[in-house]
Structures are given as C-alpha cells and as structure tokens.
Protein backbone atom coordinates (compact mmCIF):
# COMPACT_ATOMS: atom_id res chain seq x y z
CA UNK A 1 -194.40 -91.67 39.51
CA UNK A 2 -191.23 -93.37 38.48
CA UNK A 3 -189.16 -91.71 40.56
CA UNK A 4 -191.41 -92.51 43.60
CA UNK A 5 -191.09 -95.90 43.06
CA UNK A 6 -187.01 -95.59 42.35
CA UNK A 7 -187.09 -93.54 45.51
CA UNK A 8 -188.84 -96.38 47.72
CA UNK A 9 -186.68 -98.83 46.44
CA UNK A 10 -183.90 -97.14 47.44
CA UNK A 11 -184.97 -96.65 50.77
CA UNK A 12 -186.17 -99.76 51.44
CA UNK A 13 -182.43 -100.90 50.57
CA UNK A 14 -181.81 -98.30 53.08
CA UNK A 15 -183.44 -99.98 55.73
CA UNK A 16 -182.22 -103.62 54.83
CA UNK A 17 -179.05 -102.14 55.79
CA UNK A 18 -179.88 -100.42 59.02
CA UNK A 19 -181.33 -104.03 60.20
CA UNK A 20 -177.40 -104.78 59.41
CA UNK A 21 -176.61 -102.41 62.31
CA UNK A 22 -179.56 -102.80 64.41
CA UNK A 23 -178.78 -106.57 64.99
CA UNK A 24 -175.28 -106.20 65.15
CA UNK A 25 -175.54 -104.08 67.98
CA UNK A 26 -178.24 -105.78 69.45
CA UNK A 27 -176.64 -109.21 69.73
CA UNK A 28 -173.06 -107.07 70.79
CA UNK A 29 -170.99 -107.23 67.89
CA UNK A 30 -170.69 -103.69 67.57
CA UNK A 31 -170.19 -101.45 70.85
CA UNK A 32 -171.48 -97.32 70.77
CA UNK A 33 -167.83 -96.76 70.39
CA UNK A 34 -167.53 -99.15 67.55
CA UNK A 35 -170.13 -97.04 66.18
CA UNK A 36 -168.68 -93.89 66.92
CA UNK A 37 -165.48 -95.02 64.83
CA UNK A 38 -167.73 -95.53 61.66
CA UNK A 39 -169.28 -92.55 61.78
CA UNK A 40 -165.83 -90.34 61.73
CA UNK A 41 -164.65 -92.72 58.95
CA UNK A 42 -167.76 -91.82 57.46
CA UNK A 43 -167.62 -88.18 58.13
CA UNK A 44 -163.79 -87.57 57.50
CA UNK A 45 -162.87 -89.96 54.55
CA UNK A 46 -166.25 -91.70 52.71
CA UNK A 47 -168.71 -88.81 52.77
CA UNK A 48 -165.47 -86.13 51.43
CA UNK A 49 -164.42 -89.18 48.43
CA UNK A 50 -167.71 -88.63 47.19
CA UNK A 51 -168.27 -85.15 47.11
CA UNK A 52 -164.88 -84.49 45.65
CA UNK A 53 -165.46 -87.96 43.41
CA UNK A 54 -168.34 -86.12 41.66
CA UNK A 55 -166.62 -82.85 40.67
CA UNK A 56 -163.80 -84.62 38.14
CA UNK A 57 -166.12 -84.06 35.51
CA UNK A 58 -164.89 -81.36 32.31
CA UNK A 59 -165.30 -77.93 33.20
CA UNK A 60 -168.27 -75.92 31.35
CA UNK A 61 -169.73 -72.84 31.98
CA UNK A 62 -173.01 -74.20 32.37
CA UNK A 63 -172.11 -76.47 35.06
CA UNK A 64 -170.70 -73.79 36.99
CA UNK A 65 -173.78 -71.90 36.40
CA UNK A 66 -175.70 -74.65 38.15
CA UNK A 67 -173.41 -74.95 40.68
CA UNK A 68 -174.10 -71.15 41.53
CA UNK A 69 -177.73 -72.28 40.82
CA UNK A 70 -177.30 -75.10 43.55
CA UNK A 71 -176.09 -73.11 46.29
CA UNK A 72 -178.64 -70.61 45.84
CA UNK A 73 -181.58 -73.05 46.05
CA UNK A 74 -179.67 -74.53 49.12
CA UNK A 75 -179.50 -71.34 51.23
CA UNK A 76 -182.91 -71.12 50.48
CA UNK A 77 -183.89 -74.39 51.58
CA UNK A 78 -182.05 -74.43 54.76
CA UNK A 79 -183.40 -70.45 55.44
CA UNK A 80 -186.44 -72.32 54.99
CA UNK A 81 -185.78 -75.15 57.61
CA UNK A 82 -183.81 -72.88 60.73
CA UNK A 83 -186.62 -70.17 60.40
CA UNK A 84 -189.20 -72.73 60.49
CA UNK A 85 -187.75 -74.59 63.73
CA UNK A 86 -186.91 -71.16 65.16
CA UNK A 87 -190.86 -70.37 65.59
CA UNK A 88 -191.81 -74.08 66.40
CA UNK A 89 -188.95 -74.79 69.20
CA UNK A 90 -187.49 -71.59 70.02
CA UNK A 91 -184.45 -72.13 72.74
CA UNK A 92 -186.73 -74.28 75.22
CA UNK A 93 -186.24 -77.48 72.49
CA UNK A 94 -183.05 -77.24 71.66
CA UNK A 95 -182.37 -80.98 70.28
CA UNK A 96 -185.78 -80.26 68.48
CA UNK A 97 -184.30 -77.12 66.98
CA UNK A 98 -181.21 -78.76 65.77
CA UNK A 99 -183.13 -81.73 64.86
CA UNK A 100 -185.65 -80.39 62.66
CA UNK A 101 -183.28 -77.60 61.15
CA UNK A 102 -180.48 -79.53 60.00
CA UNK A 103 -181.44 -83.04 57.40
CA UNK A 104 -179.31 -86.22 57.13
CA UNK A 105 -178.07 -84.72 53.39
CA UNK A 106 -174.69 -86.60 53.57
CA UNK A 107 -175.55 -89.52 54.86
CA UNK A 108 -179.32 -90.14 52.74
CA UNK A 109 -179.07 -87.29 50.52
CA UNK A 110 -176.11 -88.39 48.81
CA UNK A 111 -177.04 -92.41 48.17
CA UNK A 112 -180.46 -90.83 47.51
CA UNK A 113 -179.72 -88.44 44.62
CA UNK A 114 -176.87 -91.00 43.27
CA UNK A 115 -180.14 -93.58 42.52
CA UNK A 116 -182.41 -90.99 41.69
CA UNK A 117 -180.90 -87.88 39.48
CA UNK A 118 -177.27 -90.02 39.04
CA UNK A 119 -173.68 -88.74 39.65
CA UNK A 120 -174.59 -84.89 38.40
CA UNK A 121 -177.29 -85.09 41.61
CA UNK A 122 -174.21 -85.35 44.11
CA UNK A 123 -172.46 -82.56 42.19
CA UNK A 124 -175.56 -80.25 42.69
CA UNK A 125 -175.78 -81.53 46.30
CA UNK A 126 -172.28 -80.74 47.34
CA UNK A 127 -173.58 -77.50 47.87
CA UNK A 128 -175.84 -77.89 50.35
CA UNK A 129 -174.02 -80.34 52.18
CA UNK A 130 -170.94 -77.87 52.46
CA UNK A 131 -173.79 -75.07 53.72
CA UNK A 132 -175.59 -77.41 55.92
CA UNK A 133 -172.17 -78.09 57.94
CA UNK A 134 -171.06 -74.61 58.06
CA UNK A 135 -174.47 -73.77 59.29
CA UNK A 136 -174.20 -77.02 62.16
CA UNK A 137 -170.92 -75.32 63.30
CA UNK A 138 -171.72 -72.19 63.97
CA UNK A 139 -175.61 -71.26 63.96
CA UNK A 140 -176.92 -74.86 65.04
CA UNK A 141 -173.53 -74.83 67.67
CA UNK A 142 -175.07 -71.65 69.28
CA UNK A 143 -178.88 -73.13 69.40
CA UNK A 144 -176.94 -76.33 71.36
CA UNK A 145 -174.93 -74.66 73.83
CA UNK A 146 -177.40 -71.63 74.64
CA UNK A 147 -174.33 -69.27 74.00
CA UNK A 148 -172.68 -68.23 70.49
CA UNK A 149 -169.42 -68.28 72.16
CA UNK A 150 -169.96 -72.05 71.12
CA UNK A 151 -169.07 -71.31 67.22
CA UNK A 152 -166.04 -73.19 66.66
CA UNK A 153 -164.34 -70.69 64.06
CA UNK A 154 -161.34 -73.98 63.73
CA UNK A 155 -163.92 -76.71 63.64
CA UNK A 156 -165.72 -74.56 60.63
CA UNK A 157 -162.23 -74.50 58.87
CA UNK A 158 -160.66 -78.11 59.25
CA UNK A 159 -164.31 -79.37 58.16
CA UNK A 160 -163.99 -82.68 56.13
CA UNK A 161 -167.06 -81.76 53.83
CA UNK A 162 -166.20 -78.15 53.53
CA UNK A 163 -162.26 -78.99 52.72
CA UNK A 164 -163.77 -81.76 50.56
CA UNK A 165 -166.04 -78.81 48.40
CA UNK A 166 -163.10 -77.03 48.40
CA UNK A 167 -160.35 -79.30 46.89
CA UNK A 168 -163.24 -80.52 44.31
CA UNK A 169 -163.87 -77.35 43.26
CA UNK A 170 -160.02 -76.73 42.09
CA UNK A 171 -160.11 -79.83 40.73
CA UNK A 172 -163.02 -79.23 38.71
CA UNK A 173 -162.43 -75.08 37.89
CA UNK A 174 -158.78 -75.23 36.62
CA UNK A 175 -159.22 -78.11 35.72
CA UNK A 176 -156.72 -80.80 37.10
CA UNK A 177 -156.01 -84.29 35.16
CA UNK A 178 -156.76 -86.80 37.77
CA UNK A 179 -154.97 -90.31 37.03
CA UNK A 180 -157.04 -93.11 37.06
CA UNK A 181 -155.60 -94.90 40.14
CA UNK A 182 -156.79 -91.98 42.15
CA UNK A 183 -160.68 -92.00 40.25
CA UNK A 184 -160.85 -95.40 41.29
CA UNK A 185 -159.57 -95.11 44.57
CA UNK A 186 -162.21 -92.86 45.05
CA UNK A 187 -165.18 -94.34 43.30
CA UNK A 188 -164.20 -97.33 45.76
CA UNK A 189 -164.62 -95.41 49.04
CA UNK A 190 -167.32 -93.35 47.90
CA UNK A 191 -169.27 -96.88 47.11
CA UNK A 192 -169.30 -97.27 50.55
CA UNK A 193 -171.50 -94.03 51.50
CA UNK A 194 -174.73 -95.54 51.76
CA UNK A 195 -173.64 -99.12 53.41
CA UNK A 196 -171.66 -97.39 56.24
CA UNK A 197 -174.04 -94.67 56.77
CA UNK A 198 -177.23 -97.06 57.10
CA UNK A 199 -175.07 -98.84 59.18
CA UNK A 200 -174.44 -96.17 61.51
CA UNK A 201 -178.06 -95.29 61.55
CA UNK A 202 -179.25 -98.78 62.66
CA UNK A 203 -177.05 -98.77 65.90
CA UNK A 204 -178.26 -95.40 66.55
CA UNK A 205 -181.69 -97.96 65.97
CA UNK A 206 -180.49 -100.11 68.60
CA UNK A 207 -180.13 -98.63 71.11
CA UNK A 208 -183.54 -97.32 71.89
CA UNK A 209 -186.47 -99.27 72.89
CA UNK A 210 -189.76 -99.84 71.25
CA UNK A 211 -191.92 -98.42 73.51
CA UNK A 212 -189.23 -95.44 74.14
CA UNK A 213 -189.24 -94.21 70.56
CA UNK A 214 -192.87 -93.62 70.69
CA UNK A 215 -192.98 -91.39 73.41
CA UNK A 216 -192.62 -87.74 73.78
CA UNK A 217 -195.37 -85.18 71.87
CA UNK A 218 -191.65 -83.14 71.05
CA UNK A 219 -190.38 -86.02 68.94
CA UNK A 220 -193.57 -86.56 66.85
CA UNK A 221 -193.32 -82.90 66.32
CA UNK A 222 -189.60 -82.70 65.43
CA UNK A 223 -190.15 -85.62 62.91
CA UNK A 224 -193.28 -83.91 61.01
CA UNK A 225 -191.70 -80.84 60.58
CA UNK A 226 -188.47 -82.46 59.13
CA UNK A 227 -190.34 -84.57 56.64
CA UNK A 228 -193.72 -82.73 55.59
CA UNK A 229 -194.00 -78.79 56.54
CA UNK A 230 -190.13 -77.99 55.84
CA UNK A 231 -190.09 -80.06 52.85
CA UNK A 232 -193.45 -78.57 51.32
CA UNK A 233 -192.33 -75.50 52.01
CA UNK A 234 -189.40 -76.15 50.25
CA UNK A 235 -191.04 -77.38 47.79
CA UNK A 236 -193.02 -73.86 46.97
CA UNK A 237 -189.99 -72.19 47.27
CA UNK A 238 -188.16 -73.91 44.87
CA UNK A 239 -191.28 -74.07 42.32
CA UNK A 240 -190.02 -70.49 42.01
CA UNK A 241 -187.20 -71.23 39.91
CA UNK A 242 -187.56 -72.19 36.20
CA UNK A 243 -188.35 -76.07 34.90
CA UNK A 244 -184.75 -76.05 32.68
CA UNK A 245 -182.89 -76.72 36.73
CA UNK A 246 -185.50 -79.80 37.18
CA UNK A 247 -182.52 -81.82 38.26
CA UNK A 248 -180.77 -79.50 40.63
CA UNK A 249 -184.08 -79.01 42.02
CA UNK A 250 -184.86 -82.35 42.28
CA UNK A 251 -181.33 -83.07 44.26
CA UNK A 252 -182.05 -79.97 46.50
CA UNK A 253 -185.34 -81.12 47.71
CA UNK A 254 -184.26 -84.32 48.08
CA UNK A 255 -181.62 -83.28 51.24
CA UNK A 256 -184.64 -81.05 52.37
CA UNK A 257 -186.93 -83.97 52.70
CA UNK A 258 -184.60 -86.28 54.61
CA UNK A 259 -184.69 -87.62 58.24
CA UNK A 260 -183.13 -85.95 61.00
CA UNK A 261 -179.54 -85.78 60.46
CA UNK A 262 -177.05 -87.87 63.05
CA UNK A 263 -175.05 -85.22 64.11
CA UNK A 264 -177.75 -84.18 66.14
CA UNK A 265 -177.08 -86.87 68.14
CA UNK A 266 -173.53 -85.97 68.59
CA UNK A 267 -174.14 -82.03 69.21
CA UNK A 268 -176.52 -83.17 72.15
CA UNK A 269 -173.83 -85.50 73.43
CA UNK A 270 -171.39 -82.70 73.41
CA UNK A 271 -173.22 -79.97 75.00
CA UNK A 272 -174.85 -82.20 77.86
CA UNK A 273 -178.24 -82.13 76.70
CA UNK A 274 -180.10 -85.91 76.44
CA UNK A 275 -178.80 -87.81 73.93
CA UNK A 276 -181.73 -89.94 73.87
CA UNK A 277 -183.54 -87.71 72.77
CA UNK A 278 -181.44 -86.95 69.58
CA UNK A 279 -181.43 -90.87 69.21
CA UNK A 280 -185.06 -91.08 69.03
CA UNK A 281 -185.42 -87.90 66.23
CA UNK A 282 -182.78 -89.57 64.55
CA UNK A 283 -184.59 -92.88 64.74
CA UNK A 284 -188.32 -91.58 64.34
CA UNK A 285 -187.48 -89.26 61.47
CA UNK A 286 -185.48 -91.95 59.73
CA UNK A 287 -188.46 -94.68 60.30
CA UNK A 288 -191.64 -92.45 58.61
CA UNK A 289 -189.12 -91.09 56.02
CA UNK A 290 -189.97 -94.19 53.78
CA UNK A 291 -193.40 -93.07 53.43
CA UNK A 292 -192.47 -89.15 53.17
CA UNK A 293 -189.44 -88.99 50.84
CA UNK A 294 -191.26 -91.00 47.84
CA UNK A 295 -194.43 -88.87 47.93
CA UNK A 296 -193.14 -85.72 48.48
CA UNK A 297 -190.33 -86.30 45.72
CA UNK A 298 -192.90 -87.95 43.75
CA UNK A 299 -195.28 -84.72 43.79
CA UNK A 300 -191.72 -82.73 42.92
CA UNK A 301 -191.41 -84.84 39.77
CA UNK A 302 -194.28 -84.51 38.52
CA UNK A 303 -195.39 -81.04 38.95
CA UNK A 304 -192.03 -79.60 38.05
CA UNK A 305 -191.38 -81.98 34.94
C-alpha cells in the first residue's frame, strides 16, 4: 500500500496549495479574471512544457511500443467514462455529462503520476491527455451546446496539448538533440504544473459557498461516478491487459480516477449553461478525491503488481 500512502501525500500537498488560492481569493487578492489568466498560462505554456519535457528521452522501440500501448488503454478508458455518463445524464444534464466524462488529467494527472510512477508516468499520460482534449473539443463541445455544429474543427487544431504531443513526438521519434538551455527551460516551467494548477482549483474553491456545494442530488451523482464507478470500471478494463505494462497502467488509471476536470467550468461558461454548477463538480469531485484516488490506486497496485 505504498503507493496509497505516496498517493495521499501527494494530494494532501495538493490541497495545501488550493488553500493558497482559496484564501487569496477570498480576502481579494486574486479577481475570477486573475484566475482566468492562470489557467490559460497553465493550459497554453505549463501543462504543453511538460508533456513535451517528458518525451526528450532516447528513442527505443519499446518505448514506442508503450506509447501505442498508452493510447490504446486511454481510448479505452475514456470509451469507458462518455458511455458511462451518456446512460446516467443523457442531454437533460449536460454539465453532469461533461463533468463526469472528461477527468482533471492535466492538471492532477500529471503532478500525480510525476510522484507516483516518475517522469516515464507523464510520457505514458501524454496520451490520454492529447485524447481527452480532442474528445472536449468536439464530442464533449456537442454534449454542451445541444448541437454538433459546436465542434470547433480550428480549436481541435491550434490545441496547446495536442500541438504539445505533437512537437514531442518529433522530438522524441527522429530523434532531435535538445541543448541543455532549452531542457532546463523546460523542466523550470513544467515545475510549476502542480502549484499553478492547485492554485487555479482553489479559486474555483472560493467562490462557492459552504452550504452551496452541498446541494443538488446531480452533483453528488456527477462526483461518484467520476471517482468510483468510472474508475472501477476502468479498472476491470484495464486488468485485461498483461502485468509487464504495470506502469502505463498505473498512469492510465490514475487520469481515470481524478476529479472533475476545470474545463468544465469553462465549457458551461461558454455555452450559457450555469457555471455554478460546473464550479461545484469541480469543487465536490476535487474535495472526496483525497479519499478515492489513494484507495482505488492502492487496489490497482496491488492486484496488478
């Protein structure tokens, strides 16, 4: 139960820094805006450094082979996920939908699988972070707006994470000699992942009230199928695959098993459904995810070891 206990560490570092941005809000140091700001940093420059950080590594065939590996275990896991909030909220719940479909794998997953399965987890990851955002854009876009005249064919190009994937993966397949000014750089920025992120998380925090987050039967039911029937389903799925990929699956069902991922939050905004509503999966979700994430990861490690 090692991992467990790495894994509630971590988390509980996690929330230290979401306090960070819950009081800084909360005594108006940092406005929604403010927040806004850190979260593109976040999503166009911090999140990319580390994905592309984690594939200069020496080409072998075997790591490609887990790469391909990786991305098959990821479309299963989020086929898994959108069929599962398909039957549960259907198009009446549509923040619900997005909510319990799509996990906060960049923003947790990444810090996550760094502490837990070390820089190889965030090159098995990169996967299904670059499928989880093509997916946002055009399937979880459609469940939004009602209408999949909503699929943003440029959005799904110019992607940060996706263009990130894609510049690693030269760098890792041909493969490029990157100087050590630019590994640095990057190491630099892509320290800042899990401090920003949490960050970002905790004004989301701040902004609701106590009373407020623990109301509405739709958010209790968004939050336990994001963080126990998805991620045990997962699970089985994944049990499927041989014990030699213990690491890739570990990293997989890691992003499976996180919190509700912020960009619901900012699809609701966008298509003029409640926010609040995305603020309090967001919030919910992230809250009972340090009880979920160790166990269920815990149970991962050790039947799979």
């Amino acid at each position: 139960m090692a991992l467990g206990l790495i894994l509630l560490r971590q988390i509980l570092i996690m929330f230290i820094l979401m306090a960070v941005g819950f009081f800084l809000y909360r005594n108006k140091k940092i406005s929604i805006q403010g927040n806004r700001e850190l979260g593109t940093l976040l999503l166009y420059i911090i999140l990319p450094a580390s994905i592309i950080k984690s594939f200069i590594t020496e080409f072998t065939r075997e790591k490609l082979d887990s790469l391909l590996i990786s991305l098959l275990m990821a479309a299963l896991a989020l086929a898994v996920a959108i069929l599962v909030s398909r039957i549960a909220f259907g198009n009446k719940y549509k923040v619900e939908h997005f909510g319990a479909a799509f996990s906060n794998a960049g923003f947790i997953g990444i810090p996550l699988v760094k502490a837990v399965v070390g820089e190889a987890g965030i090159f098995y990851l990169a996967a299904f972070v670059a499928l989880l955002n093509i997916l946002q854009w055009t399937y979880g876009a459609a469940v939004m707006s009602g209408s999949k005249e909503a699929i943003s064919v440029k959005k799904l190009v110019t992607n940060p994470i996706g263009a990130a994937l894609g510049i690693g993966l030269v760098i890792f397949i041909l493969p490029i000699k990157m100087p050590a000014i630019f590994t640095e750089t990057l190491s630099m920025v892509a320290g800042m992942t899990a401090p920003v992120a949490m960050i970002v998380l905790g004004v989301y925090l701040g902004q609701m009230e106590g009373r407020e987050l623990f109301q509405g039967k739709e958010a209790f039911a968004c939050t336990l199928l994001r963080l126990v029937v998805i991620p045990l389903l997962t699970f089985g799925v994944l049990s499927l695959f041989p014990k030699d990929f213990l690491a890739i699956k570990l990293a997989v069902l890691t992003a499976a098993a996180a919190p509700v991922g912020s960009n619901a939050a900012i699809f609701a905004q966008l298509n003029g459904l409640k926010y609040t509503d995305a603020v309090k999966n967001v919030a919910l979700s992230t809250i009972f995810s340090i009880v979920t994430m160790p166990i269920i990861l815990g149970i991962g490690a050790v039947v799979w070891k």
